[in-house]
C-alpha atoms as a PDB file:
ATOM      1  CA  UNK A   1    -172.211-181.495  33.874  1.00  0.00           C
ATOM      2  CA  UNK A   2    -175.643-180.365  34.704  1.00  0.00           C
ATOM      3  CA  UNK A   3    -179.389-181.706  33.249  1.00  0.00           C
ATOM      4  CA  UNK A   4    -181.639-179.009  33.359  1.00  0.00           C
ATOM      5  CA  UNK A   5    -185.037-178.988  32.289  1.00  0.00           C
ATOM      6  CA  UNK A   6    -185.866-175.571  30.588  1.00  0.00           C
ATOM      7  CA  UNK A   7    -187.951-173.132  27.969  1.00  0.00           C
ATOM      8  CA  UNK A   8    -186.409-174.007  24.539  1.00  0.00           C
ATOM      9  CA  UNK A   9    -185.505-170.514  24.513  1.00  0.00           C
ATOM     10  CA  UNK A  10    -182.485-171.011  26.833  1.00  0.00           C
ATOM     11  CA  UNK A  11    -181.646-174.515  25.896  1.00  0.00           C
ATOM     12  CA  UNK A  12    -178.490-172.656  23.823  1.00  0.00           C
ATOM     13  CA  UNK A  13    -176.965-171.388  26.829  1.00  0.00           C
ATOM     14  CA  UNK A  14    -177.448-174.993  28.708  1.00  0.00           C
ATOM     15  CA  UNK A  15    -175.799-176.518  25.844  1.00  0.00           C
ATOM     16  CA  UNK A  16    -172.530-173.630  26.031  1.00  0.00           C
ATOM     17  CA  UNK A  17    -172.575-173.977  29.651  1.00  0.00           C
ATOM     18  CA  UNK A  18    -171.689-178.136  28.902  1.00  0.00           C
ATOM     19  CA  UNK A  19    -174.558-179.533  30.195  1.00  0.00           C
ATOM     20  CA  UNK A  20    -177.757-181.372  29.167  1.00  0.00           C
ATOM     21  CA  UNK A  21    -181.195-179.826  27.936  1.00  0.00           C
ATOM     22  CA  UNK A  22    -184.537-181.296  28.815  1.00  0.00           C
ATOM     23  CA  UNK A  23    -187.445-179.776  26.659  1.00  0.00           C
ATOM     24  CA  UNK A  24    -191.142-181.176  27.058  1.00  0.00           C
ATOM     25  CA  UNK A  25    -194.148-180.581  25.298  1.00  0.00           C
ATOM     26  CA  UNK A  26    -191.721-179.913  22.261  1.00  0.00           C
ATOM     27  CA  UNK A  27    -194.072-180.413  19.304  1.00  0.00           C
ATOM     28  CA  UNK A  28    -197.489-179.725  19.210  1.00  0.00           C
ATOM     29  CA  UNK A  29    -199.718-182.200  20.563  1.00  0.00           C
ATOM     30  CA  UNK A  30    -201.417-183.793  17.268  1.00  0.00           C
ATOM     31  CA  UNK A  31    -197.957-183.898  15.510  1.00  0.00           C
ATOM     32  CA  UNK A  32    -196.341-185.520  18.888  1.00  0.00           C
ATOM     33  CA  UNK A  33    -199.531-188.463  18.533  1.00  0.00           C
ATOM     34  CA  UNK A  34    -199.407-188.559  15.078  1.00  0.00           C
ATOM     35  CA  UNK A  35    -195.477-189.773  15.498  1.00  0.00           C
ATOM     36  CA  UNK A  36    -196.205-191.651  18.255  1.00  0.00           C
ATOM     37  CA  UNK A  37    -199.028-193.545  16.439  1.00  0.00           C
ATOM     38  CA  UNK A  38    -196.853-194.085  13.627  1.00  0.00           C
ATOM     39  CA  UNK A  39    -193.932-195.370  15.368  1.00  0.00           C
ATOM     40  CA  UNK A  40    -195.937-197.536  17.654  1.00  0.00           C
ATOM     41  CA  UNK A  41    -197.101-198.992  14.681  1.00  0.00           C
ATOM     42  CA  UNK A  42    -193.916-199.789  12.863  1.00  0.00           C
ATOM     43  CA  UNK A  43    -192.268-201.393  15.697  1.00  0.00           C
ATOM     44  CA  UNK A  44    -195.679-204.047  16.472  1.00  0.00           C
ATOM     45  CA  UNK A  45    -194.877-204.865  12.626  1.00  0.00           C
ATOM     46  CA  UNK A  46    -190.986-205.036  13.298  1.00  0.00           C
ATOM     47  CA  UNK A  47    -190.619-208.683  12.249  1.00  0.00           C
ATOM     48  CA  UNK A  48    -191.863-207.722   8.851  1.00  0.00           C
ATOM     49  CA  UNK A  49    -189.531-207.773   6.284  1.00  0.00           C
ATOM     50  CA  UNK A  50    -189.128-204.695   4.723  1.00  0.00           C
ATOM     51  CA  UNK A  51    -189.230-202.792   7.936  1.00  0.00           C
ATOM     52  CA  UNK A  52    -186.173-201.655   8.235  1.00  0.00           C
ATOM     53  CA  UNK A  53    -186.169-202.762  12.432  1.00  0.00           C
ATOM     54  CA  UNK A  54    -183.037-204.693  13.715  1.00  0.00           C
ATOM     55  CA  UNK A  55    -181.702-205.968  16.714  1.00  0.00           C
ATOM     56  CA  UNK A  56    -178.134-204.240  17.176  1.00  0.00           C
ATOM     57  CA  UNK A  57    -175.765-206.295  19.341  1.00  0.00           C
ATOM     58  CA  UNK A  58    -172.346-205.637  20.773  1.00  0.00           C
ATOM     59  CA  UNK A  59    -170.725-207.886  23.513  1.00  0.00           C
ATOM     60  CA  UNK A  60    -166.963-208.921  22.644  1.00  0.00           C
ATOM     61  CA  UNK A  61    -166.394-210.391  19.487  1.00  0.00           C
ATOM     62  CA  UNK A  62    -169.842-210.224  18.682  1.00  0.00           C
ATOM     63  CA  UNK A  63    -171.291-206.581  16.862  1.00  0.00           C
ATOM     64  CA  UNK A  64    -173.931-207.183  15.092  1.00  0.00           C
ATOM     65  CA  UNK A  65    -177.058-205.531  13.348  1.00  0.00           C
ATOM     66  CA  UNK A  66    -179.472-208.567  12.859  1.00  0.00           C
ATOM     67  CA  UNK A  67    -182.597-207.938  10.836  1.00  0.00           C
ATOM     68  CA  UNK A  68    -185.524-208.522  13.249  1.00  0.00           C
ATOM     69  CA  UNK A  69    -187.930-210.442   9.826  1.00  0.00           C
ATOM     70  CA  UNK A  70    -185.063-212.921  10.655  1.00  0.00           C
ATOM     71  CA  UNK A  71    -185.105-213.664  14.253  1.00  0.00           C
ATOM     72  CA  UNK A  72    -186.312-216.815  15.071  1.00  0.00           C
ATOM     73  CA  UNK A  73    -185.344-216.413  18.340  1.00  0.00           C
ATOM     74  CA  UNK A  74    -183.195-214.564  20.895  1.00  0.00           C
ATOM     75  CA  UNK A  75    -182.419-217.107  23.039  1.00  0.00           C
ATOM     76  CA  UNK A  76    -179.178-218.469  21.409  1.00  0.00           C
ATOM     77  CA  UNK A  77    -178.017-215.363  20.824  1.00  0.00           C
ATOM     78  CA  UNK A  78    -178.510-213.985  24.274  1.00  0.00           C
ATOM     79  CA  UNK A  79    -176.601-216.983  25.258  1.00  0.00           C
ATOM     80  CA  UNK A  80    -173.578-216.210  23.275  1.00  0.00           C
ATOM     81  CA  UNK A  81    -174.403-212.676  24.340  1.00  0.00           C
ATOM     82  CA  UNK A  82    -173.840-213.521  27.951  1.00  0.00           C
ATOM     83  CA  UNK A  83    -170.930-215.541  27.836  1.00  0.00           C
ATOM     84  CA  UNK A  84    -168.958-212.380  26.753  1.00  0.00           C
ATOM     85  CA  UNK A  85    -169.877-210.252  30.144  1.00  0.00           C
ATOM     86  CA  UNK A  86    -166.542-209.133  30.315  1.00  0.00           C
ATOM     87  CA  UNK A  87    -166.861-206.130  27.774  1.00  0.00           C
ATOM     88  CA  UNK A  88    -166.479-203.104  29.674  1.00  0.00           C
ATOM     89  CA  UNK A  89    -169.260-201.661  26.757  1.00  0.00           C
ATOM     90  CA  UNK A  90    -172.501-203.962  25.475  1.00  0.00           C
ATOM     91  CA  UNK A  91    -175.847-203.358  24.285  1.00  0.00           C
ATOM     92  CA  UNK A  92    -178.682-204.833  23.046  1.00  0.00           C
ATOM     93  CA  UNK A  93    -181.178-203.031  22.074  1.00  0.00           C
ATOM     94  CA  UNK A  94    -183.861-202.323  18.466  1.00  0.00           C
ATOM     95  CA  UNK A  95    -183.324-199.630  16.033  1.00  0.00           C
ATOM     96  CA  UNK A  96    -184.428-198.849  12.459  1.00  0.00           C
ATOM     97  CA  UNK A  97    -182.337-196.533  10.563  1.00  0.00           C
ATOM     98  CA  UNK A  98    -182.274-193.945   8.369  1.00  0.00           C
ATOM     99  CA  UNK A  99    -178.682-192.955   8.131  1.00  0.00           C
ATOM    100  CA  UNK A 100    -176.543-192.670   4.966  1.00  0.00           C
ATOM    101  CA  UNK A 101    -174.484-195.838   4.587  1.00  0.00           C
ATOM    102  CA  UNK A 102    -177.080-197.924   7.015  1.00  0.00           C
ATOM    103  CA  UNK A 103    -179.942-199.147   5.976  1.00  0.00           C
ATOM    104  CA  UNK A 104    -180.934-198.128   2.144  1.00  0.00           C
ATOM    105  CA  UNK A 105    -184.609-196.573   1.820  1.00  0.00           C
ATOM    106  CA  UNK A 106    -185.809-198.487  -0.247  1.00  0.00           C
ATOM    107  CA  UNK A 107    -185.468-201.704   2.496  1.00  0.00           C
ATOM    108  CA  UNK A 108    -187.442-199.628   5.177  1.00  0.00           C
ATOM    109  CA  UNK A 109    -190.356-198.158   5.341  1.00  0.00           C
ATOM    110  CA  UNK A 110    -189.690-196.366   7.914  1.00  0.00           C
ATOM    111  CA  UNK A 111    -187.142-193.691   6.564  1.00  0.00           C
ATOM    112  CA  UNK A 112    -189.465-191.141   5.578  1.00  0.00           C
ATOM    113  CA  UNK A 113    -190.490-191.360   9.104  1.00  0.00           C
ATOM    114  CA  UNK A 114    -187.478-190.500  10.405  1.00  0.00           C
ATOM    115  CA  UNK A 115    -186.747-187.919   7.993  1.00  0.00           C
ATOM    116  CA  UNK A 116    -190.422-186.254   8.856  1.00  0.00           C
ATOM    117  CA  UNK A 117    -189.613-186.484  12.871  1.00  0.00           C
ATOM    118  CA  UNK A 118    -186.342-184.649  12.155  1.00  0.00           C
ATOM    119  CA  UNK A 119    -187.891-181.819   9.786  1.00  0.00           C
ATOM    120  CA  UNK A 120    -190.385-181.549  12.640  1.00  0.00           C
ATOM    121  CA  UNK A 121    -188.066-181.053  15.553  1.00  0.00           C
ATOM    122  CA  UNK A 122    -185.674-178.226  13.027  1.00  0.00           C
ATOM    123  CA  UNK A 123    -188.958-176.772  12.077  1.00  0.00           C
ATOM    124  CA  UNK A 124    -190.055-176.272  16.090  1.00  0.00           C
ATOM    125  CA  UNK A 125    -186.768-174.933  17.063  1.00  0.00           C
ATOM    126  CA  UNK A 126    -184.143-177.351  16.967  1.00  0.00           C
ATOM    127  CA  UNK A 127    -182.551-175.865  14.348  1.00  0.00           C
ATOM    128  CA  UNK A 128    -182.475-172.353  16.278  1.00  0.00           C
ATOM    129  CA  UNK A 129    -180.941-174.039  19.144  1.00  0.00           C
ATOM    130  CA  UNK A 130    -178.105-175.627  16.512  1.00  0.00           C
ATOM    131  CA  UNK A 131    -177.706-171.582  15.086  1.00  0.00           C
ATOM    132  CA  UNK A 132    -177.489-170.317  18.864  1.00  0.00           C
ATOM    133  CA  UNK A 133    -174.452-172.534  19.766  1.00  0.00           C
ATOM    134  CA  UNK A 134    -172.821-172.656  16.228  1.00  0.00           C
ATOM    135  CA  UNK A 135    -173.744-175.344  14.625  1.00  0.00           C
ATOM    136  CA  UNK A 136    -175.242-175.009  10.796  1.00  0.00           C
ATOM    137  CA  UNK A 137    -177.228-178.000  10.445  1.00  0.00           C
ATOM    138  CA  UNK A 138    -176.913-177.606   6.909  1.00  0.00           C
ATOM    139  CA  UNK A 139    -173.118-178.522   7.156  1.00  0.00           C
ATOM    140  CA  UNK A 140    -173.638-181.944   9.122  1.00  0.00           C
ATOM    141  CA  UNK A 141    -174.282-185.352   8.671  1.00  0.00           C
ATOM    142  CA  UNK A 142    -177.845-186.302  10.548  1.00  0.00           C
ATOM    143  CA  UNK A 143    -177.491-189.617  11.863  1.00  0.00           C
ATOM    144  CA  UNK A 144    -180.996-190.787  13.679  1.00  0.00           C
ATOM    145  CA  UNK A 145    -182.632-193.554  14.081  1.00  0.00           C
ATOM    146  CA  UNK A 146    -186.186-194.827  15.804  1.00  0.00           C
ATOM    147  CA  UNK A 147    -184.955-196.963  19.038  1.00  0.00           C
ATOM    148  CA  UNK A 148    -186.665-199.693  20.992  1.00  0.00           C
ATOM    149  CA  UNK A 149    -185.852-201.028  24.607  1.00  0.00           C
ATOM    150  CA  UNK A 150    -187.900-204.223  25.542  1.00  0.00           C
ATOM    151  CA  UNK A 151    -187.022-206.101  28.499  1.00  0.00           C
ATOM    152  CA  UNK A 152    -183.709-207.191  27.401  1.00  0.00           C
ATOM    153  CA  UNK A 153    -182.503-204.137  26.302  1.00  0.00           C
ATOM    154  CA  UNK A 154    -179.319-201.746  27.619  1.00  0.00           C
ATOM    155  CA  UNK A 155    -176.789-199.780  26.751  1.00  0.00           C
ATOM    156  CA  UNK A 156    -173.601-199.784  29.189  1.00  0.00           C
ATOM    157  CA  UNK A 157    -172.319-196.041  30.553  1.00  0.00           C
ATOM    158  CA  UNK A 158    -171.119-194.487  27.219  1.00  0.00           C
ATOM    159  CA  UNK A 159    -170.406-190.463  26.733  1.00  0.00           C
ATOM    160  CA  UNK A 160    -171.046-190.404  22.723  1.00  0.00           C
ATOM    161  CA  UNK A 161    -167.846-188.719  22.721  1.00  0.00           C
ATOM    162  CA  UNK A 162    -164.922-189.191  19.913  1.00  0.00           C
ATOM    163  CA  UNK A 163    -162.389-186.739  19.146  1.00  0.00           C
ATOM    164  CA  UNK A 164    -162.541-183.787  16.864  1.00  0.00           C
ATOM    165  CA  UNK A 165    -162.710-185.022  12.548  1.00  0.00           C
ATOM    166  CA  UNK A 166    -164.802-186.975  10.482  1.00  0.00           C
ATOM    167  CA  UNK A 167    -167.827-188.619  12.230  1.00  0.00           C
ATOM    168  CA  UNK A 168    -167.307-186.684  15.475  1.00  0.00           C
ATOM    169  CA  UNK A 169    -170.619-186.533  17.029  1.00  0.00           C
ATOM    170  CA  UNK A 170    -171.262-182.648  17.357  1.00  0.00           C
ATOM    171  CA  UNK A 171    -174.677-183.165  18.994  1.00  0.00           C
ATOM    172  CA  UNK A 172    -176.731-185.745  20.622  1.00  0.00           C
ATOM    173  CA  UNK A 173    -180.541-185.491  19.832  1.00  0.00           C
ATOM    174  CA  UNK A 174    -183.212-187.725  21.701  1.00  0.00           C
ATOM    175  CA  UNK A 175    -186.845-187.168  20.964  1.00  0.00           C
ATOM    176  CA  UNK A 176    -189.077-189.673  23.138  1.00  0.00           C
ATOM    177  CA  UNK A 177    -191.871-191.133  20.723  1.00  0.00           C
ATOM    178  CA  UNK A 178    -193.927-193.343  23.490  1.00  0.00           C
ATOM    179  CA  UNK A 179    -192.756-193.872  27.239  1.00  0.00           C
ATOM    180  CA  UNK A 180    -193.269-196.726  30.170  1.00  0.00           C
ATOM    181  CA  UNK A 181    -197.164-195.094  31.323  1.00  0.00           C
ATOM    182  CA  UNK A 182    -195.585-196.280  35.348  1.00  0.00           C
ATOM    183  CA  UNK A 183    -192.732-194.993  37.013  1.00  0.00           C
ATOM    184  CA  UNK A 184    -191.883-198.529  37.899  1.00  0.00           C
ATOM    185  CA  UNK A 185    -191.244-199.891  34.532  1.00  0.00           C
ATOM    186  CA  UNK A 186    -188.005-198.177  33.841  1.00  0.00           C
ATOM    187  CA  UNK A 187    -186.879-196.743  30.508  1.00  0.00           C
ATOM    188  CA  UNK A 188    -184.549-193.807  31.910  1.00  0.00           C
ATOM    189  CA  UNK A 189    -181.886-192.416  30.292  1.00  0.00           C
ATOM    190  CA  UNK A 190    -179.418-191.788  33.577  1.00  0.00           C
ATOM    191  CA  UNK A 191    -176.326-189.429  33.295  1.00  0.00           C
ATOM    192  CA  UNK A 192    -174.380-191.083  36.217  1.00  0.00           C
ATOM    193  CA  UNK A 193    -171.981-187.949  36.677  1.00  0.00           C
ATOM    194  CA  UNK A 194    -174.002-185.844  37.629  1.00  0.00           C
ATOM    195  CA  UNK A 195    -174.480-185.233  42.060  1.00  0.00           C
ATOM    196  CA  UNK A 196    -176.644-187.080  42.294  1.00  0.00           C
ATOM    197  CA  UNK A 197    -177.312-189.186  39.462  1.00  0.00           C
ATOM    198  CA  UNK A 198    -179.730-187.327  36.738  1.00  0.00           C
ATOM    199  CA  UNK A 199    -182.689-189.947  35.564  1.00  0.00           C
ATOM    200  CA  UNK A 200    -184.496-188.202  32.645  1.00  0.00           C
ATOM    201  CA  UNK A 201    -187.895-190.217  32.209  1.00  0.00           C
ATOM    202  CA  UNK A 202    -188.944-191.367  28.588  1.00  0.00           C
ATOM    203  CA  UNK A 203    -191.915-188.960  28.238  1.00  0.00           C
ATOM    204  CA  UNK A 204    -193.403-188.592  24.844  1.00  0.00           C
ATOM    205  CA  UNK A 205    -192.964-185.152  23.176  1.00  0.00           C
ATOM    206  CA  UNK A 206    -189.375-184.450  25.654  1.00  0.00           C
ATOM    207  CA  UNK A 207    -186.347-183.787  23.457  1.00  0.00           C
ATOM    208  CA  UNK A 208    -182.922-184.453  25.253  1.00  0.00           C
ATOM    209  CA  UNK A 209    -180.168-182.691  23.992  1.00  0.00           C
ATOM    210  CA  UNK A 210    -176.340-182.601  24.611  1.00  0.00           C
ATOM    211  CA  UNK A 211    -173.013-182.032  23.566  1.00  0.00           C
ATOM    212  CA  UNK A 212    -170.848-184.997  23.680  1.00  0.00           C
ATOM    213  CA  UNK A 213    -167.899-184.815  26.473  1.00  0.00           C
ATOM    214  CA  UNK A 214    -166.146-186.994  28.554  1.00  0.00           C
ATOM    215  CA  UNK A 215    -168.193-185.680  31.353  1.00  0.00           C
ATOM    216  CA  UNK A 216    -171.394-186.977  29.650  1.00  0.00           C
ATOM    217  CA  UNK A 217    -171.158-190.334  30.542  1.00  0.00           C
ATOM    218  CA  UNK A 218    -175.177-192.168  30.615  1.00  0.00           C
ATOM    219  CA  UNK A 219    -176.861-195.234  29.922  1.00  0.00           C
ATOM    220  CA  UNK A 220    -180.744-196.275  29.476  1.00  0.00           C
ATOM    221  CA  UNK A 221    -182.227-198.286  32.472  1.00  0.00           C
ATOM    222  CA  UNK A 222    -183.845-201.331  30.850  1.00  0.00           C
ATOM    223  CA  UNK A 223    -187.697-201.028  30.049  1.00  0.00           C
ATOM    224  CA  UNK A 224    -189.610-203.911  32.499  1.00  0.00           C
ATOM    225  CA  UNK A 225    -192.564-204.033  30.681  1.00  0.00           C
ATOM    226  CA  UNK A 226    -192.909-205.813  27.651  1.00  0.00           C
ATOM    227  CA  UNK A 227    -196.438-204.209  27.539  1.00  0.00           C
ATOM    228  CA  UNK A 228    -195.295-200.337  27.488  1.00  0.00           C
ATOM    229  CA  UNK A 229    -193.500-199.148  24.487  1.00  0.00           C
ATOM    230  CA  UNK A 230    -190.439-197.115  24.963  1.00  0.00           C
ATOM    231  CA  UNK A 231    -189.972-195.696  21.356  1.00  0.00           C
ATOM    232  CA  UNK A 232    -187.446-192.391  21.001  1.00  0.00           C
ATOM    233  CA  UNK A 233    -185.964-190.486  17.883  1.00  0.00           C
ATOM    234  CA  UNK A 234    -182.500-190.615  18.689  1.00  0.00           C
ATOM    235  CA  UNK A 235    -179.072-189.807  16.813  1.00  0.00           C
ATOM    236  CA  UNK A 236    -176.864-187.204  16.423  1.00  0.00           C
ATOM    237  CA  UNK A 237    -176.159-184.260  14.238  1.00  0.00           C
ATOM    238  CA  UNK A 238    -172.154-185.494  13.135  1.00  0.00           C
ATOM    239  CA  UNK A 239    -168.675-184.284  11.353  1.00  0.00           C
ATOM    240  CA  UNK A 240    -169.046-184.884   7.765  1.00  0.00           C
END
């Protein structure tokens, strides 16, 4: 597998080829702010209720989506967190969203959001892209989300892969919404197959697309800086 940053007119034949798709300057630049501003805003208001914004959890026994209006604190959680290392897959990370059978609209206020990134990204050519490599977007199940790494956050090495049927994740979709402004601060996804390893920097307006394999193994670097927002659209386009 292969990350290649291209035109969005040959992102289809990146995708058939197996490999990854890196697209910048995707949306125009006052709808790319607009999000941005919007999302920026949400998650600064994340421990209001009514948000919508959790903390989602897994690490042994523990898999949990924790509304963030009821955090007191992480630290006993992290704790507990810790002391089950030896799952070969944990995260911790923020997300609000807008899938069927998650969160209910009218508990976020952050759905029609979601919904407006994802009409925006079909609108711009996503949904060509989906025609050019068979899939009808019209037949799927859109499962996104708004994401947010802070210090603490990771995911471990994960593909998105499961096999063919119901739920099978036909297409992963990232859309960066606000990035670490310094190199140094972190925030990459990293496809760790790849010779060498591919880091794709959280840039605001790049869209990340791949289909799921068992070659497309990646992870997110944690974000250092509790003062740089890393904000992305992400989700997938999935089996009914």
């Amino acid at each position: 597998m292969e990350v290649l940053k291209v035109d969005r007119r040959d992102a289809a034949d990146v995708l058939t080829q197996g490999n990854a798709a890196i697209i910048d300057d995707f949306l125009d630049a006052e709808t790319s702010n607009e999000f941005s501003r919007a999302a920026i805003e949400s998650w600064k208001r994340n421990s209001d209720p009514g948000t919508g914004w959790n903390l989602c959890i897994k690490s042994g026994d523990i898999n949990r989506r924790i509304p963030t209006s009821k955090l007191a604190s992480n630290e006993n959680i992290k704790r507990i967190f810790d002391a089950c290392s030896f799952d070969p897959f944990r995260y911790w990370y923020y997300s609000c969203f807008a899938s069927p059978g998650k969160i209910p609209a009218s508990h976020s206020l952050n759905v029609h959001l979601i919904k407006e990134i994802e009409t925006a990204l079909l609108k711009a050519g996503l949904k060509e892209i989906c025609d050019n490599v068979q899939i009808d977007v019209g037949a799927v199940e859109p499962r996104f989300s708004i994401t947010s790494f802070d210090p603490l956050s990771f995911i471990d090495p994960h593909s998105d892969f499961l096999k063919e049927g119901k739920g099978h994740y036909i297409i992963t979709v990232l859309y960066y919404l606000a990035g670490p402004s310094d190199e140094e601060y972190g925030g990459e996804l990293v496809f760790s197959r790849t010779v060498p390893a591919a880091k794709i920097k959280p840039i605001q307006n790049r869209l990340v697309l791949f289909r799921p394999s068992a070659d497309s193994i990646h992870h997110v670097v944690p974000n250092s800086s509790s003062g740089n927002y890393r904000l992305a659209f992400s989700g997938w386009f999935a089996q009914p």
